[in-house]
N, C-alpha and C. Protein backbone atom coordinates (compact mmCIF):
# COMPACT_ATOMS: atom_id res chain seq x y z
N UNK A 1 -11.76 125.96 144.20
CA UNK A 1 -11.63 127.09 143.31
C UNK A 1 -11.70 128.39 144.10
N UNK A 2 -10.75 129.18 143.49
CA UNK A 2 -10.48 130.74 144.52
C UNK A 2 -11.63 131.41 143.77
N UNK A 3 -12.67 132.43 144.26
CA UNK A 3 -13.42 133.58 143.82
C UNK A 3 -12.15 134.50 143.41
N UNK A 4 -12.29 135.48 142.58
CA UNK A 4 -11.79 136.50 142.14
C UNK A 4 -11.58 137.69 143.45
N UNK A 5 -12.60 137.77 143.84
CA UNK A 5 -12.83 138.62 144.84
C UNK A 5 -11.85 138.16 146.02
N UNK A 6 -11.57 136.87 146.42
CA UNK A 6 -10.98 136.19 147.34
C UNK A 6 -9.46 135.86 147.23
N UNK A 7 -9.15 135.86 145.82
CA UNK A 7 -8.05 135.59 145.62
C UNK A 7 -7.09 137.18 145.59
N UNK A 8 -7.96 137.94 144.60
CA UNK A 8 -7.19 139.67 145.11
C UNK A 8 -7.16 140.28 146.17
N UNK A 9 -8.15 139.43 147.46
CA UNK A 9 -8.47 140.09 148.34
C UNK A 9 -7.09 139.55 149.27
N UNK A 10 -6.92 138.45 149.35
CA UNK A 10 -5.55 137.27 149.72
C UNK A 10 -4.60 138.48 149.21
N UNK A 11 -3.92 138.72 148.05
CA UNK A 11 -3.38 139.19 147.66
C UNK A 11 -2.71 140.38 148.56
N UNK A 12 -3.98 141.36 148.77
CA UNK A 12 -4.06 142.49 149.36
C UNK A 12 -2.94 142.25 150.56
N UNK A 13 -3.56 141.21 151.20
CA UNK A 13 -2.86 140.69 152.35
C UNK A 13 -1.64 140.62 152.64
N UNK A 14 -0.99 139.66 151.65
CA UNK A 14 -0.34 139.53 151.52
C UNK A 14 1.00 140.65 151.27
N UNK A 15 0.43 141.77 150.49
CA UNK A 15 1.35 143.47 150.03
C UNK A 15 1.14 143.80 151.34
N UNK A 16 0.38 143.55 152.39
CA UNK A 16 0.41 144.61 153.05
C UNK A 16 0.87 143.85 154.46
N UNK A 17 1.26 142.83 154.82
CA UNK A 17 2.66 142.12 155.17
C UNK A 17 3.95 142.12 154.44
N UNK A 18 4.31 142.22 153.30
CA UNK A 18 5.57 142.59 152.95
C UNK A 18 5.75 143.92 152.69
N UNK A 19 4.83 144.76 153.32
CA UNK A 19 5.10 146.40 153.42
C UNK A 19 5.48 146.57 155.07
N UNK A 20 4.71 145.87 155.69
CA UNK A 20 5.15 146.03 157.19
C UNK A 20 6.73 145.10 157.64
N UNK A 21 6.95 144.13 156.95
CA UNK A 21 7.97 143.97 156.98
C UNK A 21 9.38 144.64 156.33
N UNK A 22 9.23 145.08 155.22
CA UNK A 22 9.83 146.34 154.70
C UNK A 22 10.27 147.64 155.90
N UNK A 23 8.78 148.23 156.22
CA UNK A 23 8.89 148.95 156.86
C UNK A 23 9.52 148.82 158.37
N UNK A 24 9.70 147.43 159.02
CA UNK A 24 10.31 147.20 159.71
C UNK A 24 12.04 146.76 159.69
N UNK A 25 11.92 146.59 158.56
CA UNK A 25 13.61 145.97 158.66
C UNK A 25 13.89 147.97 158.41
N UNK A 26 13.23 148.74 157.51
CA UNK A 26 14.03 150.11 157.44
C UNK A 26 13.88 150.65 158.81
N UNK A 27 13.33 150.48 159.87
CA UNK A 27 13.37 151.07 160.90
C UNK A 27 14.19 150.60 162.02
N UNK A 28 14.23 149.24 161.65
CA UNK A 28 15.62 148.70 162.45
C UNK A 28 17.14 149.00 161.90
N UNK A 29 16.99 149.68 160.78
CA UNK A 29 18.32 149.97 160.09
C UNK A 29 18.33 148.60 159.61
N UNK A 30 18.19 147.65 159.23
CA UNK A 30 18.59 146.33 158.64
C UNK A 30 19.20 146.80 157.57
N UNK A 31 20.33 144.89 157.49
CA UNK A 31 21.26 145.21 156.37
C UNK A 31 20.10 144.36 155.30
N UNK A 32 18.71 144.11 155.25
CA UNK A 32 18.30 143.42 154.15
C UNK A 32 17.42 144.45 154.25
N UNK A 33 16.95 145.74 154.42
CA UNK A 33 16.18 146.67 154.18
C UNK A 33 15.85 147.01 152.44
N UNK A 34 16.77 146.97 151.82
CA UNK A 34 16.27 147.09 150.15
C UNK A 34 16.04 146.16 149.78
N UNK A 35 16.28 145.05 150.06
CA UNK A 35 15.86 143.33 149.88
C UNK A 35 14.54 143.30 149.73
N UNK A 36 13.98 143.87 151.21
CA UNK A 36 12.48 144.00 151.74
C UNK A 36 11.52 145.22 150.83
N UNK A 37 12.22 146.06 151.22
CA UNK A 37 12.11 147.07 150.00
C UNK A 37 11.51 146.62 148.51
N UNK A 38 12.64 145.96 147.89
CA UNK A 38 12.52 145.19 146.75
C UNK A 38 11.50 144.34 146.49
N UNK A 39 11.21 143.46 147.42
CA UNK A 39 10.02 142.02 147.61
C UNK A 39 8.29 143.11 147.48
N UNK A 40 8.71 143.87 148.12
CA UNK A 40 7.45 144.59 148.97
C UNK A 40 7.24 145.30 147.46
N UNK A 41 8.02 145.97 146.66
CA UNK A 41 7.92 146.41 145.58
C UNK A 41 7.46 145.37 144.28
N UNK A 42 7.65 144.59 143.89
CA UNK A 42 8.11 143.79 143.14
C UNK A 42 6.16 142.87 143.48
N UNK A 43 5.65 142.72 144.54
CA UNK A 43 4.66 142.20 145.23
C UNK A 43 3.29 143.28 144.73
N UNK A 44 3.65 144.33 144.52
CA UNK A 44 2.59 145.32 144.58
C UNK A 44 2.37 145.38 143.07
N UNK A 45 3.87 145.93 142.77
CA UNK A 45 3.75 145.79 141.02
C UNK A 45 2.83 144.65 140.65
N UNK A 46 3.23 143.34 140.74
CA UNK A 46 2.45 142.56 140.42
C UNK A 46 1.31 142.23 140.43
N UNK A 47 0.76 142.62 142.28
CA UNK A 47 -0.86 142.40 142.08
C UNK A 47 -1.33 143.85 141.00
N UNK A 48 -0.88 145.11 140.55
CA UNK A 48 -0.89 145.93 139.98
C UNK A 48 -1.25 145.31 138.55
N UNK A 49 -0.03 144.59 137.82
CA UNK A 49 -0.34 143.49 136.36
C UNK A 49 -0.97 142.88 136.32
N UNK A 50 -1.71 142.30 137.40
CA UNK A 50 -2.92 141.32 137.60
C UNK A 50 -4.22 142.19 136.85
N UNK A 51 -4.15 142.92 137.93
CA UNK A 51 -5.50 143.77 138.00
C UNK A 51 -5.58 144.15 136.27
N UNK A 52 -4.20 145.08 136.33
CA UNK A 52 -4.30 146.11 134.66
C UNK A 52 -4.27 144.91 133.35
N UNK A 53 -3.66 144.03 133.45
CA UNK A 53 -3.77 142.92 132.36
C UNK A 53 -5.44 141.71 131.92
N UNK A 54 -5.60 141.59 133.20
CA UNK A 54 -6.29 140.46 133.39
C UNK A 54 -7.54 140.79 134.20
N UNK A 55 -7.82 141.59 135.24
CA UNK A 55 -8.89 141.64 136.07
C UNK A 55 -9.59 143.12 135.17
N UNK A 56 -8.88 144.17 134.84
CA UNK A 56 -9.24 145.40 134.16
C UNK A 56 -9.82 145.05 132.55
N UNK A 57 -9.15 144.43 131.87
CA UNK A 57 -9.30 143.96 130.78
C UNK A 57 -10.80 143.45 130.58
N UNK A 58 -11.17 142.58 131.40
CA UNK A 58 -12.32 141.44 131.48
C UNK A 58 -13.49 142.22 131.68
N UNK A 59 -12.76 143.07 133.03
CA UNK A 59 -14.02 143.74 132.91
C UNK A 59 -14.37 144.89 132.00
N UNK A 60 -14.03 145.83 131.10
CA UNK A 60 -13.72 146.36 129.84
C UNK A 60 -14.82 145.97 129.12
N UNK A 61 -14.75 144.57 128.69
CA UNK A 61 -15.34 143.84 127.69
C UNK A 61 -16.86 143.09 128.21
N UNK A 62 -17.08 143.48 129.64
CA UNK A 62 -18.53 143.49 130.00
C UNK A 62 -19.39 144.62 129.84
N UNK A 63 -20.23 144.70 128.65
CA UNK A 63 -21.13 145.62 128.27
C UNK A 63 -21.95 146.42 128.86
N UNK A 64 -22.34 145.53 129.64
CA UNK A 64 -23.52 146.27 130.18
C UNK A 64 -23.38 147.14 131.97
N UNK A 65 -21.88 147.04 131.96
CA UNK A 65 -21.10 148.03 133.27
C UNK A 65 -21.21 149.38 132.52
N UNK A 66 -21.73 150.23 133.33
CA UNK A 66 -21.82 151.94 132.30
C UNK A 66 -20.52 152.30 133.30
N UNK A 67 -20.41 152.48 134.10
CA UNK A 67 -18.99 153.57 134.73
C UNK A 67 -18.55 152.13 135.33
N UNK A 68 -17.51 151.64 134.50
CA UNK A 68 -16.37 150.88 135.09
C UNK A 68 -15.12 151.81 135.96
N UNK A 69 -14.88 151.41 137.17
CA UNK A 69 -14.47 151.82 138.15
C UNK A 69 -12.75 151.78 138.20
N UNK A 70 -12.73 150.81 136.91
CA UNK A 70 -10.87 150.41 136.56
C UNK A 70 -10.24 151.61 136.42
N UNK A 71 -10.28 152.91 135.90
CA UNK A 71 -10.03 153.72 135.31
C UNK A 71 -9.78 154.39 136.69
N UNK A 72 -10.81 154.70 137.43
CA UNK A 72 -10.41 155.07 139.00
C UNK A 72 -8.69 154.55 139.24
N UNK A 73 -9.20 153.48 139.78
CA UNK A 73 -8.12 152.19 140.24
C UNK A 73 -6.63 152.53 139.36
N UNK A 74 -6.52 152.77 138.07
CA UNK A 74 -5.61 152.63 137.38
C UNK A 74 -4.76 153.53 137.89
N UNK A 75 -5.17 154.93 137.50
CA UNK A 75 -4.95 156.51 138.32
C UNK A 75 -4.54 156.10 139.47
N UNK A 76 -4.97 155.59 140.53
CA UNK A 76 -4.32 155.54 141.84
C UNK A 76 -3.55 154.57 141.57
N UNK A 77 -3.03 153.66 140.67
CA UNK A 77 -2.15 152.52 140.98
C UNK A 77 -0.88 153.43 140.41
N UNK A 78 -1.15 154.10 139.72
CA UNK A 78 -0.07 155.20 139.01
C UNK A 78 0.74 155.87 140.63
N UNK A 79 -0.05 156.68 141.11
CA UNK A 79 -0.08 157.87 142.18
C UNK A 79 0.92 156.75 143.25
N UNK A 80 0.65 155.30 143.34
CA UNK A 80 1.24 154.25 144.41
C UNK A 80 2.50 154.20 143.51
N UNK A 81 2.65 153.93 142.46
CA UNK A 81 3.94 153.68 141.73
C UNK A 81 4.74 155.02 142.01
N UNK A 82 4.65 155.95 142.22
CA UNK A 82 5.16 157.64 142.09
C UNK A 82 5.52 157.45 143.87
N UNK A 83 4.91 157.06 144.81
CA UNK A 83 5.23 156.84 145.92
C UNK A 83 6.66 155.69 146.30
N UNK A 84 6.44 154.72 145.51
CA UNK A 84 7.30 153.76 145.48
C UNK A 84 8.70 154.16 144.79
N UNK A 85 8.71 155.04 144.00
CA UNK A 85 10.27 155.91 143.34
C UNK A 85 10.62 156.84 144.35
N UNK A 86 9.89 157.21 144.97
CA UNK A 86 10.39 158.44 146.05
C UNK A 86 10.71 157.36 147.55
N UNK A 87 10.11 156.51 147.67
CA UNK A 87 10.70 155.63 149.04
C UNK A 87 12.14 154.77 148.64
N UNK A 88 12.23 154.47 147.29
CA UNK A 88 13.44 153.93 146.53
C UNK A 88 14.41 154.91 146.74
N UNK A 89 14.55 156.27 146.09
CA UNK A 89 15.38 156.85 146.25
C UNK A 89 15.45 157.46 147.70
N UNK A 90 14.67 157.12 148.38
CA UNK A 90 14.86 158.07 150.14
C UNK A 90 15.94 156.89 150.50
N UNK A 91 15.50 155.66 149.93
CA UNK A 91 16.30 154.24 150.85
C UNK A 91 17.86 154.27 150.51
N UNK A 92 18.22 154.95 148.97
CA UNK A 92 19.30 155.53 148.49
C UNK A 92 20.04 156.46 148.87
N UNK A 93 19.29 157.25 149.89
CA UNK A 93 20.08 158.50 149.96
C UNK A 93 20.02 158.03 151.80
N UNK A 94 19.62 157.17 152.15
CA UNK A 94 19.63 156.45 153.60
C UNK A 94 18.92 157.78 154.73
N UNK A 95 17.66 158.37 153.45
CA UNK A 95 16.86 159.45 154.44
C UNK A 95 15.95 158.84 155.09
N UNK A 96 15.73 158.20 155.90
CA UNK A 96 14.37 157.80 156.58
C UNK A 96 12.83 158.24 156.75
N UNK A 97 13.80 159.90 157.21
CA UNK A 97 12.29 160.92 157.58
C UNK A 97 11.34 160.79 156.01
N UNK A 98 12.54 160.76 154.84
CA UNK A 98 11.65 160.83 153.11
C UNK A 98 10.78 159.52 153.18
N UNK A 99 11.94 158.78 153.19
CA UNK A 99 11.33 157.19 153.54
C UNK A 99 10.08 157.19 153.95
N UNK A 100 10.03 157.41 155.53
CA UNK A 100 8.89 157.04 156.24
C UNK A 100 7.53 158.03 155.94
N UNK A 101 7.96 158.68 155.15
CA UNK A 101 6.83 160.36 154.74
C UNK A 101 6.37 159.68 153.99
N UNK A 102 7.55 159.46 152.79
CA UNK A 102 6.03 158.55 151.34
C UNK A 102 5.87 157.42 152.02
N UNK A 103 5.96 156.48 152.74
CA UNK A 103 5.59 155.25 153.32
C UNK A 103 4.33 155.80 153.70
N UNK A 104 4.26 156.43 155.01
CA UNK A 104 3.14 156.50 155.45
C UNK A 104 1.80 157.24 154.97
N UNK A 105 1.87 157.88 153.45
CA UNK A 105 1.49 158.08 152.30
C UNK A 105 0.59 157.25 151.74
N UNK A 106 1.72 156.70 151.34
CA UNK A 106 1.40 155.03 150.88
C UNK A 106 0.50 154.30 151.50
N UNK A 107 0.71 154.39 152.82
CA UNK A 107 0.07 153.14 153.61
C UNK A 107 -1.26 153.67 153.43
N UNK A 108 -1.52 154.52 153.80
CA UNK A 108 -3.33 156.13 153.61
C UNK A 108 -3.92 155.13 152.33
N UNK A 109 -3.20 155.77 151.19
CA UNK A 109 -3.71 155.08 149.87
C UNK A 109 -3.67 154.00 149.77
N UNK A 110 -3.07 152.93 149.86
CA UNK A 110 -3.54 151.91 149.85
C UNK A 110 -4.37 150.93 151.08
N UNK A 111 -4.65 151.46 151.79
CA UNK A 111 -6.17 151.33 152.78
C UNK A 111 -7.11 151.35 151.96
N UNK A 112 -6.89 152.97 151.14
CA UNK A 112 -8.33 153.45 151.00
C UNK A 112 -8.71 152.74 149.42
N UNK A 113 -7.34 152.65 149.11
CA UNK A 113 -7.71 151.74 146.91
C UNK A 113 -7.91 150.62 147.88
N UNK A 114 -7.60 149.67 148.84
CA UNK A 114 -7.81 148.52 148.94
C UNK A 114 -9.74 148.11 149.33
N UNK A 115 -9.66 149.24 150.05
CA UNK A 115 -11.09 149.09 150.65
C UNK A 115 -11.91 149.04 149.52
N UNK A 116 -11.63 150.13 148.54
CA UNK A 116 -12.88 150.72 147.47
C UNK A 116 -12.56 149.28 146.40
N UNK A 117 -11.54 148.88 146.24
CA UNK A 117 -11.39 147.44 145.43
C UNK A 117 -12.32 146.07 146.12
N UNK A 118 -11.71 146.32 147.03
CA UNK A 118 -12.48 145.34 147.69
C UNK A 118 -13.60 144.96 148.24
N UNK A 119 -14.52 146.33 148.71
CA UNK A 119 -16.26 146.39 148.33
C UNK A 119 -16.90 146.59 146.84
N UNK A 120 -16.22 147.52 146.16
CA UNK A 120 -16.54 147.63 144.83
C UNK A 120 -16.32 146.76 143.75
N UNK A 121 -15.13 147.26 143.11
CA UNK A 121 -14.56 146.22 142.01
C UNK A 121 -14.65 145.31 141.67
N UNK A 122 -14.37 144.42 143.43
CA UNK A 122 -14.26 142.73 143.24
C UNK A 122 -15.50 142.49 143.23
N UNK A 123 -16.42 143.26 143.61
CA UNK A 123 -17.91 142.59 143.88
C UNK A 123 -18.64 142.55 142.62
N UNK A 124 -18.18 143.82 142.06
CA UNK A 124 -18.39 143.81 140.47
C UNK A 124 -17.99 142.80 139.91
N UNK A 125 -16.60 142.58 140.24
CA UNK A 125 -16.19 141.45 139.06
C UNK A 125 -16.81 139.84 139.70
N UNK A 126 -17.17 139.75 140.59
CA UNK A 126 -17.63 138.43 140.67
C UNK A 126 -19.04 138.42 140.31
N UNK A 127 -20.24 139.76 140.35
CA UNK A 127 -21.24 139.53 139.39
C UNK A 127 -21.40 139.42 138.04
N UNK A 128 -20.37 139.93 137.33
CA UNK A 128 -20.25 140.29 135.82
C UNK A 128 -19.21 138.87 135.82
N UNK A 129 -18.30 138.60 136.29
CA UNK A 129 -17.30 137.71 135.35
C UNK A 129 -17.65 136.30 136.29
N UNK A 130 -18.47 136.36 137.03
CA UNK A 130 -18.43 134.68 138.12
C UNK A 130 -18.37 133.97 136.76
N UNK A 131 -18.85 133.50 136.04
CA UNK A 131 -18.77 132.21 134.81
C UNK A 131 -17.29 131.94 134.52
N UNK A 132 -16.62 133.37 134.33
CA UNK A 132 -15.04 132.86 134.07
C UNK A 132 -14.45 133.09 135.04
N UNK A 133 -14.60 132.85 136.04
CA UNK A 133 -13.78 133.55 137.42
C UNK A 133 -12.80 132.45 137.35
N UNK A 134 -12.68 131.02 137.24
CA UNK A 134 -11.73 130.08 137.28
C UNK A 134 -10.56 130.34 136.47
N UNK A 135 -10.79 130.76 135.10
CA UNK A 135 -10.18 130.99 133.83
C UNK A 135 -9.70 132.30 134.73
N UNK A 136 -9.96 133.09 135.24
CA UNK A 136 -9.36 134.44 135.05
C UNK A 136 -8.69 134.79 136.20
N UNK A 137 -8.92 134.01 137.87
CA UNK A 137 -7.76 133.65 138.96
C UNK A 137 -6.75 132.95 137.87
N UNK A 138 -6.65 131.58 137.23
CA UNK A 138 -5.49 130.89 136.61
C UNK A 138 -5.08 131.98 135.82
N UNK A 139 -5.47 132.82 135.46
CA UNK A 139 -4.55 133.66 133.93
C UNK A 139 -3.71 134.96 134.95
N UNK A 140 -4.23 135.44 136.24
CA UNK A 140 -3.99 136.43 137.34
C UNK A 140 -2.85 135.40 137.67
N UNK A 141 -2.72 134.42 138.48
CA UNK A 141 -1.94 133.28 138.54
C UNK A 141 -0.36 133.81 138.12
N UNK A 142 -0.87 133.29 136.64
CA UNK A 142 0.50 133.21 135.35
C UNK A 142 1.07 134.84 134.96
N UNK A 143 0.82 136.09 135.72
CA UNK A 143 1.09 136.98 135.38
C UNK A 143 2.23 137.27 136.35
N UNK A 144 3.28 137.60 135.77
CA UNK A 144 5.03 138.10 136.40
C UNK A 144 5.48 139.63 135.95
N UNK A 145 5.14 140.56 137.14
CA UNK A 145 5.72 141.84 136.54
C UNK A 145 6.96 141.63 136.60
């Protein structure tokens, strides 16, 4: 059985290998650069629906959290989505310097949401939700942005 904490933390990993590969096929000029683009997008969104559907939710409905930290998290998952339309259209207009500006943007913020998720949040959510942590990796699982 995956911990909650372990399985978003995997996750993390995982976005942030198909961002360096992204970011490498656009710097080689590759002809699968929006491909990568796309995956790397499509990867983030998702652990994004995880979190806002299923990991945010759960914790919501634990009472006795006074400043749930989701609300943080949400706001910056917004601010990463607003980064990801401006590296889309830089990859459109075949600007790099735009490209690589919100990229390396991007990369800042999601260090710093990954870190604060990943000492905070998850640690939260495996004290408050460990009983359903099985139920709630499988339901993170079944979620497709």
């Amino acid at each position: 059985m995956s911990s909650i904490k372990e399985f978003l933390t995997n996750d993390h990993k995982e976005c942030d290998e198909a961002f360096a590969q992204m970011e490498d096929a656009v710097a080689d000029n590759s002809d699968d650069a929006l491909l990568k683009f796309e995956k790397f997008y499509d990867d983030l969104n998702n652990h994004f629906s995880m979190e806002e559907i299923v990991l945010f939710q759960a914790l919501g409905q634990v009472s006795d959290i006074t400043e749930n930290p989701s609300k943080i998290m949400e706001m910056e998952h917004e601010q990463m989505r607003e980064l990801l339309s401006k590296m889309r259209n830089a990859l459109e207009q075949k600007d790099k310097y735009k490209f690589f500006s919100a990229s390396e943007t991007l990369m800042i913020l999601m260090q710093q949401h990954n870190m604060k998720e990943e000492q905070i949040l998850y640690t939260l959510a495996q004290q408050h939700l460990e009983d359903d942590a099985e139920h709630l990796v499988s339901r993170m699982r079944s979620v497709v942005y």
